[in-house]
C-alpha atoms as a PDB file:
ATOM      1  CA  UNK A   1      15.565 227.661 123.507  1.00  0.00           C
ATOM      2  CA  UNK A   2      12.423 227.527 121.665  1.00  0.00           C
ATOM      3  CA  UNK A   3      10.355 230.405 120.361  1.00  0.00           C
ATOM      4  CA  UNK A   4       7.129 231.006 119.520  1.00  0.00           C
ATOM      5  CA  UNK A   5       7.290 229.983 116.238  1.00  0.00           C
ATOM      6  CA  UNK A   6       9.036 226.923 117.355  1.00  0.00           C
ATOM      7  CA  UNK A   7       5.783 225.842 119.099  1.00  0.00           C
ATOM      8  CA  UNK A   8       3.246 223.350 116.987  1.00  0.00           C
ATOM      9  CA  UNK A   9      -0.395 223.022 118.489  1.00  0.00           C
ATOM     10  CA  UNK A  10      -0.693 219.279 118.515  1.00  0.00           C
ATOM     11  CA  UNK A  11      -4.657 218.396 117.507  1.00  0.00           C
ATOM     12  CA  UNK A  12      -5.723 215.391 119.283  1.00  0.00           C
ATOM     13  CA  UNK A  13      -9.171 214.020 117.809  1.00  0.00           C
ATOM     14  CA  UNK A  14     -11.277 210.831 118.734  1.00  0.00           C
ATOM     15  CA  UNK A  15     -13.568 208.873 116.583  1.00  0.00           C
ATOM     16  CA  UNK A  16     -15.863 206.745 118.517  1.00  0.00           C
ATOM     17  CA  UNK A  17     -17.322 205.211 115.768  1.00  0.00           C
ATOM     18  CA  UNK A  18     -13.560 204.528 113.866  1.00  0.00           C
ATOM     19  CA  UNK A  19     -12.593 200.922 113.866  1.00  0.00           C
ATOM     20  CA  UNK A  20      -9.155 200.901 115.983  1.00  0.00           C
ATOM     21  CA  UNK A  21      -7.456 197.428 114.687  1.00  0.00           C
ATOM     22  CA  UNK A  22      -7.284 199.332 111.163  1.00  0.00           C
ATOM     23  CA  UNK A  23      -3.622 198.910 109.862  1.00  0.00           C
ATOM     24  CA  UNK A  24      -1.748 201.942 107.979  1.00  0.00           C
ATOM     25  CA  UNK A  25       0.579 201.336 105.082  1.00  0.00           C
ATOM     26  CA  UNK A  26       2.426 203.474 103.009  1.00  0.00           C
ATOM     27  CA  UNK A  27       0.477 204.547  99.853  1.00  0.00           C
ATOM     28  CA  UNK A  28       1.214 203.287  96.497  1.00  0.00           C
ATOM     29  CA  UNK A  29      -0.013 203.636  92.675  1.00  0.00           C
ATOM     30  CA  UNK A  30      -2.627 201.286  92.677  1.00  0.00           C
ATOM     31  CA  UNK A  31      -4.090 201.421  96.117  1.00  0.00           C
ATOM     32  CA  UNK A  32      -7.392 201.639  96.501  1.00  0.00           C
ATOM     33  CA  UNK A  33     -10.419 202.262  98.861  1.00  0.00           C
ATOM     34  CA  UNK A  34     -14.320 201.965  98.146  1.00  0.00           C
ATOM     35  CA  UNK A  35     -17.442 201.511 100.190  1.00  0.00           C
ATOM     36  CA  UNK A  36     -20.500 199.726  98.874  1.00  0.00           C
ATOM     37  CA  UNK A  37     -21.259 201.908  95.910  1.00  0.00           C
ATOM     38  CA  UNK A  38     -17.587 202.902  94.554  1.00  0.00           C
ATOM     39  CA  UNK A  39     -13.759 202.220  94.435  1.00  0.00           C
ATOM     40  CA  UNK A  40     -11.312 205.232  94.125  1.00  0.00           C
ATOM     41  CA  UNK A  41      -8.033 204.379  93.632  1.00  0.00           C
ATOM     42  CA  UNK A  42      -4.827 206.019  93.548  1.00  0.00           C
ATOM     43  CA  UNK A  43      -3.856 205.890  89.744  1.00  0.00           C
ATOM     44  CA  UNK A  44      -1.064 208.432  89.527  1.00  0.00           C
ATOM     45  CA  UNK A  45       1.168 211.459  91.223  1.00  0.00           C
ATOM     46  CA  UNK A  46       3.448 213.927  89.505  1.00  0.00           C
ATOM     47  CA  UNK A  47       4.383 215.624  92.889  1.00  0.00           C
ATOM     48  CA  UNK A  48       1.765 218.961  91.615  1.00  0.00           C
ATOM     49  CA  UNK A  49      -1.182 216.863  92.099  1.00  0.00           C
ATOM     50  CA  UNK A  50      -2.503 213.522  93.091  1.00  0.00           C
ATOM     51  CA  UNK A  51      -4.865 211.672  90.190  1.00  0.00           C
ATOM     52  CA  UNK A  52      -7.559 208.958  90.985  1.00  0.00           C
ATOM     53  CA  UNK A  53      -9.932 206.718  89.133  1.00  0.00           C
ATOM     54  CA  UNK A  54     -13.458 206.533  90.591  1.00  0.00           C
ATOM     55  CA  UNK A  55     -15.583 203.052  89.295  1.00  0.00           C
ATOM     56  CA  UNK A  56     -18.833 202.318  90.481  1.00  0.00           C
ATOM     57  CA  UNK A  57     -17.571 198.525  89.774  1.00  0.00           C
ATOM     58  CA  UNK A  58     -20.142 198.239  86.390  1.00  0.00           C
ATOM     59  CA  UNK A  59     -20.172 200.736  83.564  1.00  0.00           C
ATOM     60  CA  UNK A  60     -18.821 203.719  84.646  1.00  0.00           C
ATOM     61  CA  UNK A  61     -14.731 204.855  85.320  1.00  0.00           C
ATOM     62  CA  UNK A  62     -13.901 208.270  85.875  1.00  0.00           C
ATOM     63  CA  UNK A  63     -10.488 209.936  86.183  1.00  0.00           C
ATOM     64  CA  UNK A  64     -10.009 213.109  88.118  1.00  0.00           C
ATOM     65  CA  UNK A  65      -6.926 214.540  90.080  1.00  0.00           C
ATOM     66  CA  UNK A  66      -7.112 216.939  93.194  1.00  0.00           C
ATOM     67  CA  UNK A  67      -4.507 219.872  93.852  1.00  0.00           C
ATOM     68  CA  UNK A  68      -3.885 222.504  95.991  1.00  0.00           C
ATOM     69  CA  UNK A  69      -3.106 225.682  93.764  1.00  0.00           C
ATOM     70  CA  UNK A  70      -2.064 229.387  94.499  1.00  0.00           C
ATOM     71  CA  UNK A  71      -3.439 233.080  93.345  1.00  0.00           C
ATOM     72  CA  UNK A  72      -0.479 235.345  93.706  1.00  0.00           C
ATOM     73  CA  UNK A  73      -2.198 238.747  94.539  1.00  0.00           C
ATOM     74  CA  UNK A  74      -1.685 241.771  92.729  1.00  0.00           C
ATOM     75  CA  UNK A  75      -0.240 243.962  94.642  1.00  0.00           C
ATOM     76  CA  UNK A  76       0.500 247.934  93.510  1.00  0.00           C
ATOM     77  CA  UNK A  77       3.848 249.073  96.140  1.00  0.00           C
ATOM     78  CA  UNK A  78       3.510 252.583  94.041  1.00  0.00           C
ATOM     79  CA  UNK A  79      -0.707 253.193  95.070  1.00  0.00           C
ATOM     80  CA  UNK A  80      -0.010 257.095  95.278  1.00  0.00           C
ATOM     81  CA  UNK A  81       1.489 257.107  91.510  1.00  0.00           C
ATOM     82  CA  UNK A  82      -0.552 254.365  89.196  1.00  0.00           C
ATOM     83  CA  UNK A  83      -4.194 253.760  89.743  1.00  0.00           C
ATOM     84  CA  UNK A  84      -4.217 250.136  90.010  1.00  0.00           C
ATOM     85  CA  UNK A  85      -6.539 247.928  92.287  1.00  0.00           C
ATOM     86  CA  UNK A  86      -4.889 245.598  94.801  1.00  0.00           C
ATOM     87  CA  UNK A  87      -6.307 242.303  96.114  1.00  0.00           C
ATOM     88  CA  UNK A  88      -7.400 242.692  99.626  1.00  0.00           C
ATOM     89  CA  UNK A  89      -9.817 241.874 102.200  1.00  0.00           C
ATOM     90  CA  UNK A  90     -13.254 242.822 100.252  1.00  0.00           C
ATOM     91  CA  UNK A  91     -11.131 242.275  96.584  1.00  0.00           C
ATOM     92  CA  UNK A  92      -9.887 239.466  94.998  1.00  0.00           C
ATOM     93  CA  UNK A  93      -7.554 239.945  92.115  1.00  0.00           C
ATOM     94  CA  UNK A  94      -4.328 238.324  90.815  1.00  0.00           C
ATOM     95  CA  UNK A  95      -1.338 239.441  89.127  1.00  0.00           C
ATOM     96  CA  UNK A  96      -1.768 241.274  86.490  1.00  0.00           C
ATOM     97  CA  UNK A  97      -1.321 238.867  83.243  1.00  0.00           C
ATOM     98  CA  UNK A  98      -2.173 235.406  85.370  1.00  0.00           C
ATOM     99  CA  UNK A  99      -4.562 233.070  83.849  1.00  0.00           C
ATOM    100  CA  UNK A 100      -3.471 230.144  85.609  1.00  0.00           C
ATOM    101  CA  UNK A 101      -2.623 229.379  89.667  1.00  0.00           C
ATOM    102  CA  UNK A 102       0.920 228.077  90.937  1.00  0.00           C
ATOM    103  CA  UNK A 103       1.331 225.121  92.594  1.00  0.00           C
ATOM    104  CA  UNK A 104       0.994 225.660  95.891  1.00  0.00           C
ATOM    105  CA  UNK A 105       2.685 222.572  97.510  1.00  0.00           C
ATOM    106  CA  UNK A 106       3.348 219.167  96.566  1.00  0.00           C
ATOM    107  CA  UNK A 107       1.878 215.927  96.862  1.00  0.00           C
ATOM    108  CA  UNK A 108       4.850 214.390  99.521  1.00  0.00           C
ATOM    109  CA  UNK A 109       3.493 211.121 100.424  1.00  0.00           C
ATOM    110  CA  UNK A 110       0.620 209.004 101.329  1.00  0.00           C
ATOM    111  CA  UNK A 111      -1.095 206.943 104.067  1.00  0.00           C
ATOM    112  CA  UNK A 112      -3.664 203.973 103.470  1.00  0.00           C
ATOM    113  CA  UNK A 113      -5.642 203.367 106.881  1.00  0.00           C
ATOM    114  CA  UNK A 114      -7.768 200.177 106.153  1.00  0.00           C
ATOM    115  CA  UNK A 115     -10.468 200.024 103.101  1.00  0.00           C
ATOM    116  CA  UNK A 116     -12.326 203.652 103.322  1.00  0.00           C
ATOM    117  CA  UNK A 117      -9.391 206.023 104.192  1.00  0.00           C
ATOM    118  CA  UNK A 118      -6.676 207.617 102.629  1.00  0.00           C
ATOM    119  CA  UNK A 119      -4.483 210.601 103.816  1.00  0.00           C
ATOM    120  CA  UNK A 120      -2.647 212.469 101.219  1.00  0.00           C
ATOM    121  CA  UNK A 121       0.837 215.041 102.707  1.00  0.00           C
ATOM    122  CA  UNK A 122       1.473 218.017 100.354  1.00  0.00           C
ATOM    123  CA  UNK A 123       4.572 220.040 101.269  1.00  0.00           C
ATOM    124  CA  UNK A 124       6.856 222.689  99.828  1.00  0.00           C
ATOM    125  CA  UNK A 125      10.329 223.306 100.274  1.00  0.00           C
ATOM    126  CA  UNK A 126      12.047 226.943 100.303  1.00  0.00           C
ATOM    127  CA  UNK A 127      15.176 226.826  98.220  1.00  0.00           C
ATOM    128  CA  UNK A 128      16.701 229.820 100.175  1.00  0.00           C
ATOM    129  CA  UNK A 129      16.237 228.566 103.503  1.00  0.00           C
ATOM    130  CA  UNK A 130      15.644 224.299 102.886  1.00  0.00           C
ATOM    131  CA  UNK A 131      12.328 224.911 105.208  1.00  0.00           C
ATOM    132  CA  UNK A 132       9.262 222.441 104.316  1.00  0.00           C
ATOM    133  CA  UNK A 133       6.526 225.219 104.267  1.00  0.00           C
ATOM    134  CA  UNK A 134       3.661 225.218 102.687  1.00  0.00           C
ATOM    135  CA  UNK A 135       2.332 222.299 104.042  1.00  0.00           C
ATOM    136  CA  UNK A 136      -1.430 220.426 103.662  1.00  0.00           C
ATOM    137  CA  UNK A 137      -2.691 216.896 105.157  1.00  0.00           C
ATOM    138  CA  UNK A 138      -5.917 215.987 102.815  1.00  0.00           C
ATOM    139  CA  UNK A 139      -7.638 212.984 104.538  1.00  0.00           C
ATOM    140  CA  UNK A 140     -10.260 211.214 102.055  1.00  0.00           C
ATOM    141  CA  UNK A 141     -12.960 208.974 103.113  1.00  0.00           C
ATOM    142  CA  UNK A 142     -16.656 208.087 102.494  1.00  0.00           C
ATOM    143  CA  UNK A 143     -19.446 210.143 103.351  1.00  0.00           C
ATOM    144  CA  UNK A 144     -22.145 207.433 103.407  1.00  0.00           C
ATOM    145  CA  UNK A 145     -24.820 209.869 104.188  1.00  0.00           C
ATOM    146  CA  UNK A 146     -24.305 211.835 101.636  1.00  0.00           C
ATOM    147  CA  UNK A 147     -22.598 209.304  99.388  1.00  0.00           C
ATOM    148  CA  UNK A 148     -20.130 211.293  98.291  1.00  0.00           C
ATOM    149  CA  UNK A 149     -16.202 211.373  98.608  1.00  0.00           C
ATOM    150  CA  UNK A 150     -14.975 213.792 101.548  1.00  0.00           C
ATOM    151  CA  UNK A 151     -11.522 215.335 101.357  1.00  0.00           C
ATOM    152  CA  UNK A 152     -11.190 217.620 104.707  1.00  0.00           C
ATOM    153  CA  UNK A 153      -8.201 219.695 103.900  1.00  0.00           C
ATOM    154  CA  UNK A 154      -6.166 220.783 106.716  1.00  0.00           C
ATOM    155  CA  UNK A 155      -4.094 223.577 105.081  1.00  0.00           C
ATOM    156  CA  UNK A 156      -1.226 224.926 107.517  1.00  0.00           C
ATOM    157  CA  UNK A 157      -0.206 228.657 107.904  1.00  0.00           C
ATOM    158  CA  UNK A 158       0.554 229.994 104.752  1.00  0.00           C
ATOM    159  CA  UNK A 159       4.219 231.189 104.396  1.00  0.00           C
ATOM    160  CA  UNK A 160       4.980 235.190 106.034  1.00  0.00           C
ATOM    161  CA  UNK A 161       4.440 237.904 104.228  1.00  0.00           C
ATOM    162  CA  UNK A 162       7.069 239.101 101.414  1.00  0.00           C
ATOM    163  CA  UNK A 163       6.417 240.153  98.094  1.00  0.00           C
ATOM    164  CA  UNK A 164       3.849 238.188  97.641  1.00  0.00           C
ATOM    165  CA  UNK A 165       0.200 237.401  98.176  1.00  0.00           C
ATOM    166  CA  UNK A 166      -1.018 234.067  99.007  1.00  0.00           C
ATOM    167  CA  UNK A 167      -5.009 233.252  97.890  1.00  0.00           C
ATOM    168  CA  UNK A 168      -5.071 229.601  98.105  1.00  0.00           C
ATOM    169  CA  UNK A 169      -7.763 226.878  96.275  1.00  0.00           C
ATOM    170  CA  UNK A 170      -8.414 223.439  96.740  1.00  0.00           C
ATOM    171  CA  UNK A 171      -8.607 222.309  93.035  1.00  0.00           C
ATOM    172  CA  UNK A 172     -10.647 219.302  91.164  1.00  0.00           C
ATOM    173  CA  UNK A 173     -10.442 218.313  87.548  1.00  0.00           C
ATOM    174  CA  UNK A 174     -12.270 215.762  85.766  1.00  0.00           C
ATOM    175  CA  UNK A 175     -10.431 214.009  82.766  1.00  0.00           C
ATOM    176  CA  UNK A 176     -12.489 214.428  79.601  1.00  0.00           C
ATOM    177  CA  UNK A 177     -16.348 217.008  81.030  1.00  0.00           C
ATOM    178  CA  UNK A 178     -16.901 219.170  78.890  1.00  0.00           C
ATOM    179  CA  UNK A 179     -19.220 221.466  80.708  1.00  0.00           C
ATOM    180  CA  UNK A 180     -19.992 224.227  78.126  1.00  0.00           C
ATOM    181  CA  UNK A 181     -17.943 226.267  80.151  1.00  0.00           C
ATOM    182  CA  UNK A 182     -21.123 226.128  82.184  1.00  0.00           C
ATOM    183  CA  UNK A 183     -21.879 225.899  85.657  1.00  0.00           C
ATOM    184  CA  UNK A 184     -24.204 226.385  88.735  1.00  0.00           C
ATOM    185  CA  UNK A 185     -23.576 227.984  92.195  1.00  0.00           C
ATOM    186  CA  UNK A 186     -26.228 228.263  95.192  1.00  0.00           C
ATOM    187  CA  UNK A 187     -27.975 231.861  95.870  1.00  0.00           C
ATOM    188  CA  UNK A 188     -27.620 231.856  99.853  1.00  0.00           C
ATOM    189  CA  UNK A 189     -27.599 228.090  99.949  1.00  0.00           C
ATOM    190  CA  UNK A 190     -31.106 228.073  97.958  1.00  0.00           C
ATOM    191  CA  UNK A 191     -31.873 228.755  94.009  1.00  0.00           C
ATOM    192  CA  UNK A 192     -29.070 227.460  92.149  1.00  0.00           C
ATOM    193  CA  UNK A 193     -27.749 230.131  89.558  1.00  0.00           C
ATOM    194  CA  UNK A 194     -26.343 229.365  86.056  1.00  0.00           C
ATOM    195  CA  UNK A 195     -23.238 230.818  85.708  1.00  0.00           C
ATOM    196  CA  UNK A 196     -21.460 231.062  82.194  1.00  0.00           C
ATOM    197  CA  UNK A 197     -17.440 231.459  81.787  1.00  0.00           C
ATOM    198  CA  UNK A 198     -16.990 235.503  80.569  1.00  0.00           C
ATOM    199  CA  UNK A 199     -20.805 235.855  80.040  1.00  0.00           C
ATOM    200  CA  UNK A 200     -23.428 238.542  81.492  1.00  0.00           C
ATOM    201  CA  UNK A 201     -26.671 238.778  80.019  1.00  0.00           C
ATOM    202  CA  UNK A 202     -27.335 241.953  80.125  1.00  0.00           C
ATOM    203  CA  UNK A 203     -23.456 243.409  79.067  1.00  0.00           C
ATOM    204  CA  UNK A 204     -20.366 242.711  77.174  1.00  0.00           C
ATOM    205  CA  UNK A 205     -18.551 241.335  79.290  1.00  0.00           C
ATOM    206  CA  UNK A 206     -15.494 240.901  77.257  1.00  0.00           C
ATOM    207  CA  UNK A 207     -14.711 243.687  76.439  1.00  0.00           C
ATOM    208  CA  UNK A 208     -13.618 244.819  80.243  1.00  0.00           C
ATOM    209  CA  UNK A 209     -10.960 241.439  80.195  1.00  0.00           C
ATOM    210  CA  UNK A 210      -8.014 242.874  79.111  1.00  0.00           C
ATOM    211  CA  UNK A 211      -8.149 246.403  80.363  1.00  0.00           C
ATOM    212  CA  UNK A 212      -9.311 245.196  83.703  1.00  0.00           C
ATOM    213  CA  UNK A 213      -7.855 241.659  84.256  1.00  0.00           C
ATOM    214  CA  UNK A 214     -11.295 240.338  85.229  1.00  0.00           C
ATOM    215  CA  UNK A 215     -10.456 237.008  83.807  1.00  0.00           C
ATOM    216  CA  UNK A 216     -10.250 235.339  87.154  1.00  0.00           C
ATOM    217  CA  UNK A 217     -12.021 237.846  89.223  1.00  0.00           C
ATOM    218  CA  UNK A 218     -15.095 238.264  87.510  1.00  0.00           C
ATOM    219  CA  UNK A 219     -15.360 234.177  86.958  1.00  0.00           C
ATOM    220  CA  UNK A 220     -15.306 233.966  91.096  1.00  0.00           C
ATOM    221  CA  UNK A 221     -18.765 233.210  92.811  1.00  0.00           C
ATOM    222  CA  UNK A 222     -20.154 233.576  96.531  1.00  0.00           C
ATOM    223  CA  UNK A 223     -20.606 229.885  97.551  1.00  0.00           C
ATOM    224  CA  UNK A 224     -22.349 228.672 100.198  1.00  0.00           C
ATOM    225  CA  UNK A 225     -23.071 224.907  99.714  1.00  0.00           C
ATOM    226  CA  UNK A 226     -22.005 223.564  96.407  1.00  0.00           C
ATOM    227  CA  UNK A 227     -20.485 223.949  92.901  1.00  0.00           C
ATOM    228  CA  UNK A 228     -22.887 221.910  89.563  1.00  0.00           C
ATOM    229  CA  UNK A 229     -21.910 220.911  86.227  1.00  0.00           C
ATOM    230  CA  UNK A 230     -23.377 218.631  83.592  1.00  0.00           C
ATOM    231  CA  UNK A 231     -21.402 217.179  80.704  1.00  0.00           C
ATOM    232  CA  UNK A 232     -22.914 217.938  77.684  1.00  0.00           C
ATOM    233  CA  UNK A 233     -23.915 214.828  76.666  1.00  0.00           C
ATOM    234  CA  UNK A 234     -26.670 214.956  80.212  1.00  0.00           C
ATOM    235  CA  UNK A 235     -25.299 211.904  81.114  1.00  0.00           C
ATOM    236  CA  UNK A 236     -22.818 213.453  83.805  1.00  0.00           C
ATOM    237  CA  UNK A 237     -23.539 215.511  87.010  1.00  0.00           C
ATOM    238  CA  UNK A 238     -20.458 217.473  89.148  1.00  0.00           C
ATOM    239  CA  UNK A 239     -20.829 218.257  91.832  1.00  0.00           C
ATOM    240  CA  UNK A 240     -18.278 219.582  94.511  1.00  0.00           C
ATOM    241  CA  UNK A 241     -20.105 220.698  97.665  1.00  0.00           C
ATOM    242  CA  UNK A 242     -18.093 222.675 100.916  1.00  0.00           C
ATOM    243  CA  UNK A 243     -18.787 222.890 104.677  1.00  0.00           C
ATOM    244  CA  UNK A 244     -18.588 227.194 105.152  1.00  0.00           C
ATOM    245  CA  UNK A 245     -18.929 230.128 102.421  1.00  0.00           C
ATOM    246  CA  UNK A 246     -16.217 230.836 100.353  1.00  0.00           C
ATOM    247  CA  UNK A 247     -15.278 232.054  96.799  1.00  0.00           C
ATOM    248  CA  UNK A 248     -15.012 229.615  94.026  1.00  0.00           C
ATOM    249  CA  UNK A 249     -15.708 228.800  90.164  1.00  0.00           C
ATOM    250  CA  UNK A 250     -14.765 226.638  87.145  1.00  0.00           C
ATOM    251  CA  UNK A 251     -12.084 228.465  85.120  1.00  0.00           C
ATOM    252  CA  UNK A 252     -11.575 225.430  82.497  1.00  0.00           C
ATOM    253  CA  UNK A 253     -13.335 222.713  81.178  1.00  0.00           C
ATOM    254  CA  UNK A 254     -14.186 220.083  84.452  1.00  0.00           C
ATOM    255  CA  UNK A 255     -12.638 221.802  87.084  1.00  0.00           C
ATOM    256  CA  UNK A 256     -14.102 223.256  90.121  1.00  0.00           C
ATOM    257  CA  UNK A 257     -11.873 225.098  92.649  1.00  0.00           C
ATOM    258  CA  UNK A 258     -12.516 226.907  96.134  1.00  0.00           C
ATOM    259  CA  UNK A 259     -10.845 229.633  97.564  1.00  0.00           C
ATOM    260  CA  UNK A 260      -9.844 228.417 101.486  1.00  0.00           C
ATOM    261  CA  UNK A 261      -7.408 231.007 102.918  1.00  0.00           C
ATOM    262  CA  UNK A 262      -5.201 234.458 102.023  1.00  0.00           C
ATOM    263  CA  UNK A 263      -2.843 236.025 103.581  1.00  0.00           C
ATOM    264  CA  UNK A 264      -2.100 239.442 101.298  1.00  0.00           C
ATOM    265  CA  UNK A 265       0.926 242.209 101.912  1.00  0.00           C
ATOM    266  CA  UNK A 266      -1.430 245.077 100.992  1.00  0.00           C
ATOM    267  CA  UNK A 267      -4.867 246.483 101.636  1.00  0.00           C
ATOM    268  CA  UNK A 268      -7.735 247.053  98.847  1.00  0.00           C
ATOM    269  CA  UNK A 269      -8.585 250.350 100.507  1.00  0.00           C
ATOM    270  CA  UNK A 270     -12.029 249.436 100.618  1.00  0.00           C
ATOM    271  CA  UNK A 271     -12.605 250.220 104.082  1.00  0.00           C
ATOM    272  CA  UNK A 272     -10.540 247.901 106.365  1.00  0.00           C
ATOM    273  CA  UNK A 273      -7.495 250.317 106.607  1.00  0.00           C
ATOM    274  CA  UNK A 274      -5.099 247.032 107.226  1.00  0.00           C
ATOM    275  CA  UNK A 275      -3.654 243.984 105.582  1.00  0.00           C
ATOM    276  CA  UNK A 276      -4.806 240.924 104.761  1.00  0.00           C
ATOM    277  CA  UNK A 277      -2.646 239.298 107.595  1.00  0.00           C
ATOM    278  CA  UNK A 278      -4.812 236.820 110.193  1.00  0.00           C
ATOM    279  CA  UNK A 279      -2.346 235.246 112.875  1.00  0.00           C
ATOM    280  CA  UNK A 280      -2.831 232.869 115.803  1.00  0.00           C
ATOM    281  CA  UNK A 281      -1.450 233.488 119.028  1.00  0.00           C
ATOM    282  CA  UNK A 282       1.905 232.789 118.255  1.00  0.00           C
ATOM    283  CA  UNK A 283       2.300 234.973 115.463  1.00  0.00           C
ATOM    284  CA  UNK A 284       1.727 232.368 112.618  1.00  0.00           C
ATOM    285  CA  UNK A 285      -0.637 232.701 109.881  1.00  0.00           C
ATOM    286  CA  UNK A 286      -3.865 230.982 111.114  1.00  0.00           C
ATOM    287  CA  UNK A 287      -4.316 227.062 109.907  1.00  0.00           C
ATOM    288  CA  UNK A 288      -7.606 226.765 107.951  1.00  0.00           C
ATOM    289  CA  UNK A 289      -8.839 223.213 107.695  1.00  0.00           C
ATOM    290  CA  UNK A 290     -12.106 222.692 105.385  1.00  0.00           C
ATOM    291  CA  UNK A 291     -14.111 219.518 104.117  1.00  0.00           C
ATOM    292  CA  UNK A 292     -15.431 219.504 100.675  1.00  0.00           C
ATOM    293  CA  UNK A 293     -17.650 216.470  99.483  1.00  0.00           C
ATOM    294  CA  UNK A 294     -16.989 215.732  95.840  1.00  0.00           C
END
């Protein structure tokens, strides 16, 4: 007999613009699509992340690999004895002493649907209970209005609640920008703001790193519309741009990641008095998908 954790929702979606006599084929190192202006093609996959080569067919080749990462939330079980802050609804914050995310789940497999479209499965076993969990589908495709590349991540329920914390980013990376540790994010989708990697202005802000663990924290951003860098030569723009607000930043030299779901085992007692814990109907943690145009 099935339960309700047994049951999938089954999303049926019509394109009435999509060409139907596309053919699929399995994806391969090497495959490619492109439009009119680019080709991206599949160049690489170590199972922790996919890696592509973008060409605008003259001058200029780009590598860059896309990921889907993990924050795992620090979490104080002992609140009424040691005064530290846990990540919650209003707060953000990893484990103590974590500088960089875990891989959240793995590039599986691929799909190739004609010349524009790719679909990329990440999933994630559980080696106590051989369950695929943590699972994605990342379809990527040409955004001629905007000409830009459009990943729409459709990230599944993240796994129930145990020790741990789940805050999970889609992640970009750009082989060989150096940014200056420098970049821009949008002030309520208007003014873009320069933002500088463990810089204020006005105040040290180094000094607070190590006896507040604001390395990550304090490097996240509001963002409403899109994510800038420039290469210091001038010569190179990034930009990653998403569909909804959400948290994000550039923690390393070309990278860009946004924050698209968490489900958290505590609370930040700032106000909320419960966890961090959004389920659908059935009980599951709610499925987040998001598009990002890079």
């Amino acid at each position: 007999m099935l339960g309700p954790k047994d049951i999938a929702l089954l999303k049926l979606q019509f394109d009435a613009a999509s060409d139907l006599t596309v053919t699929s084929k399995d994806l391969e190192v090497g495959d490619s699509i492109s439009n009119n202006l680019v080709t991206l093609q599949n160049i690489d996959a170590d199972n922790s992340l996919i890696k592509f080569s973008l060409s605008d067919g003259e001058s200029s080749t780009d590598s860059f690999s896309f990921s889907l990462n993990w924050w795992d939330s620090n979490i104080n079980y002992y609140d009424q004895w040691f005064d530290i802050q846990n990540s919650g609804d209003y707060i953000f914050r990893p484990k103590i002493g974590t500088f960089e995310p875990n891989v959240y789940s793995r590039y599986s497999h691929g799909k190739k649907h004609g010349d524009q479209q790719m679909s990329l499965y990440f999933e994630k076993v559980n080696n106590m209970t051989n369950e695929v969990e943590m699972k994605a589908i990342v379809h990527v495709t040409f955004d001629e209005e905007l000409s830009a590349i459009k990943f729409d991540v459709d990230l599944d329920s993240l796994p129930g609640l145990t020790t741990h914390g789940y805050e999970v980013i889609a992640k970009w990376k750009v082989d060989n920008f150096d940014n200056n540790n420098t970049f821009y994010t949008d002030s309520n989708g208007l003014e873009m703001q320069k933002r500088v990697l463990n810089y204020r202005p006005t105040w040290n802000f180094t000094e607070s790193l190590e006896k507040l663990n604001e390395n990550v924290t304090g490097n996240y951003y509001p963002v409403n519309s899109a994510i800038v860098m420039m290469d210091t030569t001038g010569q190179k723009v990034l930009s990653v741009s998403n569909d909804r607000s959400q948290g994000g930043s550039s923690l390393e030299m070309g990278a860009i990641e946004f924050m698209q779901n968490r489900r958290i085992p505590a609370r930040d007692y700032r106000g909320m008095g419960e966890w961090l814990n959004e389920v659908d109907a059935n009980g599951n943690g709610i499925r987040v998908p998001a598009s990002y145009y890079f």
